[in-house]
C-alpha atoms as a PDB file:
ATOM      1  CA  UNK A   1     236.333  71.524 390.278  1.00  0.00           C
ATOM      2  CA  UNK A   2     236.767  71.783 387.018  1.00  0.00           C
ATOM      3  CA  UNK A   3     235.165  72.702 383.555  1.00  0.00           C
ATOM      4  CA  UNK A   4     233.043  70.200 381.689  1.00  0.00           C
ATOM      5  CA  UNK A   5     234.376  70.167 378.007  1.00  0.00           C
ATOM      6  CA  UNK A   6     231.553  71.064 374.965  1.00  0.00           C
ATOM      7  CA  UNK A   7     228.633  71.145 377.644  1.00  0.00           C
ATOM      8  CA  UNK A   8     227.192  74.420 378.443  1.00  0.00           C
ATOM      9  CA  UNK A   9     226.133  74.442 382.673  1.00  0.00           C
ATOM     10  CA  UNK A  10     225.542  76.943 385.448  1.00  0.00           C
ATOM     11  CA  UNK A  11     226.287  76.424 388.831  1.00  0.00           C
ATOM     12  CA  UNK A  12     224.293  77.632 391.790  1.00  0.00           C
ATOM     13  CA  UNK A  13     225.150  77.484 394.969  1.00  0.00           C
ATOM     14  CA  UNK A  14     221.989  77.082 397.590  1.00  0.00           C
ATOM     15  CA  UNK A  15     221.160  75.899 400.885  1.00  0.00           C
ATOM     16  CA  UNK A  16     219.748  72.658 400.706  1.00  0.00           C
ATOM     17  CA  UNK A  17     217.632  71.060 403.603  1.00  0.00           C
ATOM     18  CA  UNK A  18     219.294  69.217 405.886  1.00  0.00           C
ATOM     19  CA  UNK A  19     218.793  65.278 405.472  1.00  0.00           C
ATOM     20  CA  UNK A  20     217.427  66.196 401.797  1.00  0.00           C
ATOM     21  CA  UNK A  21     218.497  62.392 400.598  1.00  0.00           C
ATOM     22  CA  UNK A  22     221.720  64.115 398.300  1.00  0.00           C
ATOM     23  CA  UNK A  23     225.336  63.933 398.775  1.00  0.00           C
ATOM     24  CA  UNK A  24     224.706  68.081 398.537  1.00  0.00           C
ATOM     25  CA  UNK A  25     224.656  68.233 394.809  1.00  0.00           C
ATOM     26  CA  UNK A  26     221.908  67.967 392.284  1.00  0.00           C
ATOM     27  CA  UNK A  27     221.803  68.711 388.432  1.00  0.00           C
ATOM     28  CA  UNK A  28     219.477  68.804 386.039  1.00  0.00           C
ATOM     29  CA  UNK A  29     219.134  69.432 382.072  1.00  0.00           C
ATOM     30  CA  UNK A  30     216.787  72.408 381.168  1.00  0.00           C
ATOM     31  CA  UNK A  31     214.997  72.886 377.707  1.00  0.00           C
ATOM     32  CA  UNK A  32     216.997  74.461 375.954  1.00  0.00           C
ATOM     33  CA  UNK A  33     219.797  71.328 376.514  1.00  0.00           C
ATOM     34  CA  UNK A  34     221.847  73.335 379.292  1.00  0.00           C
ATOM     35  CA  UNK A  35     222.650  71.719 382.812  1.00  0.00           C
ATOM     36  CA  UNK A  36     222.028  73.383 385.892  1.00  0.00           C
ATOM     37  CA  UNK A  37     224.446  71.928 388.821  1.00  0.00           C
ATOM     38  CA  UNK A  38     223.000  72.792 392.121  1.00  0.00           C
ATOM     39  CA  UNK A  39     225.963  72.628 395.040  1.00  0.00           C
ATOM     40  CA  UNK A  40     224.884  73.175 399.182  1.00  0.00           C
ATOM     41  CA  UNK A  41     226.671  76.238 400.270  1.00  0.00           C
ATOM     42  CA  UNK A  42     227.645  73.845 403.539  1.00  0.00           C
ATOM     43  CA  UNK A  43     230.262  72.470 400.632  1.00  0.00           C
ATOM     44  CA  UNK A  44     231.994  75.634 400.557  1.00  0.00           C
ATOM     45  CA  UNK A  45     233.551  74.759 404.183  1.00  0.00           C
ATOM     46  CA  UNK A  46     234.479  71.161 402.772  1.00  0.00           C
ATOM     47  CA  UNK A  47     236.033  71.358 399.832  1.00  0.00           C
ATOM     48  CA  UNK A  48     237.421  67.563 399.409  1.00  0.00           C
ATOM     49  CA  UNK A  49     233.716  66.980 399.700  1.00  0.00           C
ATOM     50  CA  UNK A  50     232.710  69.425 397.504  1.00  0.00           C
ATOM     51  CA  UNK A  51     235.263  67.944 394.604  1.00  0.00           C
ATOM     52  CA  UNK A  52     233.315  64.409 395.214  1.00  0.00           C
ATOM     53  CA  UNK A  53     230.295  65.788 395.027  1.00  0.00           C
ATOM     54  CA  UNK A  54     231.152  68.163 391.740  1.00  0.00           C
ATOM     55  CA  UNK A  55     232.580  65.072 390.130  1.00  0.00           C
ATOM     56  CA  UNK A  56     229.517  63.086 390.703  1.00  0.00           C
ATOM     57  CA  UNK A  57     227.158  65.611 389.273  1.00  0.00           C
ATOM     58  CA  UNK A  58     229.571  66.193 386.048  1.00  0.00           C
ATOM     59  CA  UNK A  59     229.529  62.367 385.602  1.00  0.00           C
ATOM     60  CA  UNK A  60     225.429  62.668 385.909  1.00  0.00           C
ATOM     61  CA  UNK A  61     226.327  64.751 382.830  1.00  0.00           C
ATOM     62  CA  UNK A  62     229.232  63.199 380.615  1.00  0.00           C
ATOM     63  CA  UNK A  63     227.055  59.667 381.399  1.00  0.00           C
ATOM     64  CA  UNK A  64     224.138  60.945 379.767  1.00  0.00           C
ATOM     65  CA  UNK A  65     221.842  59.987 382.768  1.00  0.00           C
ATOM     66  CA  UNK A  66     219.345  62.704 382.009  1.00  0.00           C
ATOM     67  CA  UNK A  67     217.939  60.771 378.908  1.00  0.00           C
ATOM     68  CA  UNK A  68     219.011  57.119 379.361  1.00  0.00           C
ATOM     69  CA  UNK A  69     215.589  56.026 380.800  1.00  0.00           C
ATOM     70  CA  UNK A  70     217.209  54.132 383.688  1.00  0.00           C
ATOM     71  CA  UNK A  71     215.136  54.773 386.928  1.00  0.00           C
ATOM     72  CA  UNK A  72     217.172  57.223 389.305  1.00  0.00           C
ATOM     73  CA  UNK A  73     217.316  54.213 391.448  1.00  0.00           C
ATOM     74  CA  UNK A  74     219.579  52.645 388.993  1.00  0.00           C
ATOM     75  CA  UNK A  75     221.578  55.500 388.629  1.00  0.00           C
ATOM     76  CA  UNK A  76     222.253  56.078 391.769  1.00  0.00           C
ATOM     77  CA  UNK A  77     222.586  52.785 392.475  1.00  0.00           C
ATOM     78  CA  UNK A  78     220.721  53.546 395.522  1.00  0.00           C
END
């Protein structure tokens, strides 16, 4: 994992559910124009999985995806 240039973030790890529809990773962008990166604690035990699923969530970020006004769908090409 790495740091995300310019962008202030926290990172939390958390148990998520199990089958929760996520590659264990979730982020979102709070008021104030932070991100908050959610990682599953189960990651910690996996951590070629964990890098995928950091670097996914950072793109979420760098892309802009939390005010493009594509569906999540679309996104996440899903």
């Amino acid at each position: 994992m790495s740091l995300i240039p310019g962008v202030d973030y926290f990172v939390c790890w958390t148990d998520f559910p199990e089958d929760n529809g996520t590659d264990g990773g979730a982020s979102t962008e709070n008021p104030d124009g932070t991100y908050t990166v959610l990682m599953d604690k189960q990651l910690l035990w996996n951590m070629k999985k964990a890098r995928r699923t950091w670097k996914h969530e950072e793109d979420h970020i760098l892309n802009g995806d939390f005010d493009n006004g594509k569906p999540i769908a679309e996104i996440e090409d899903i």
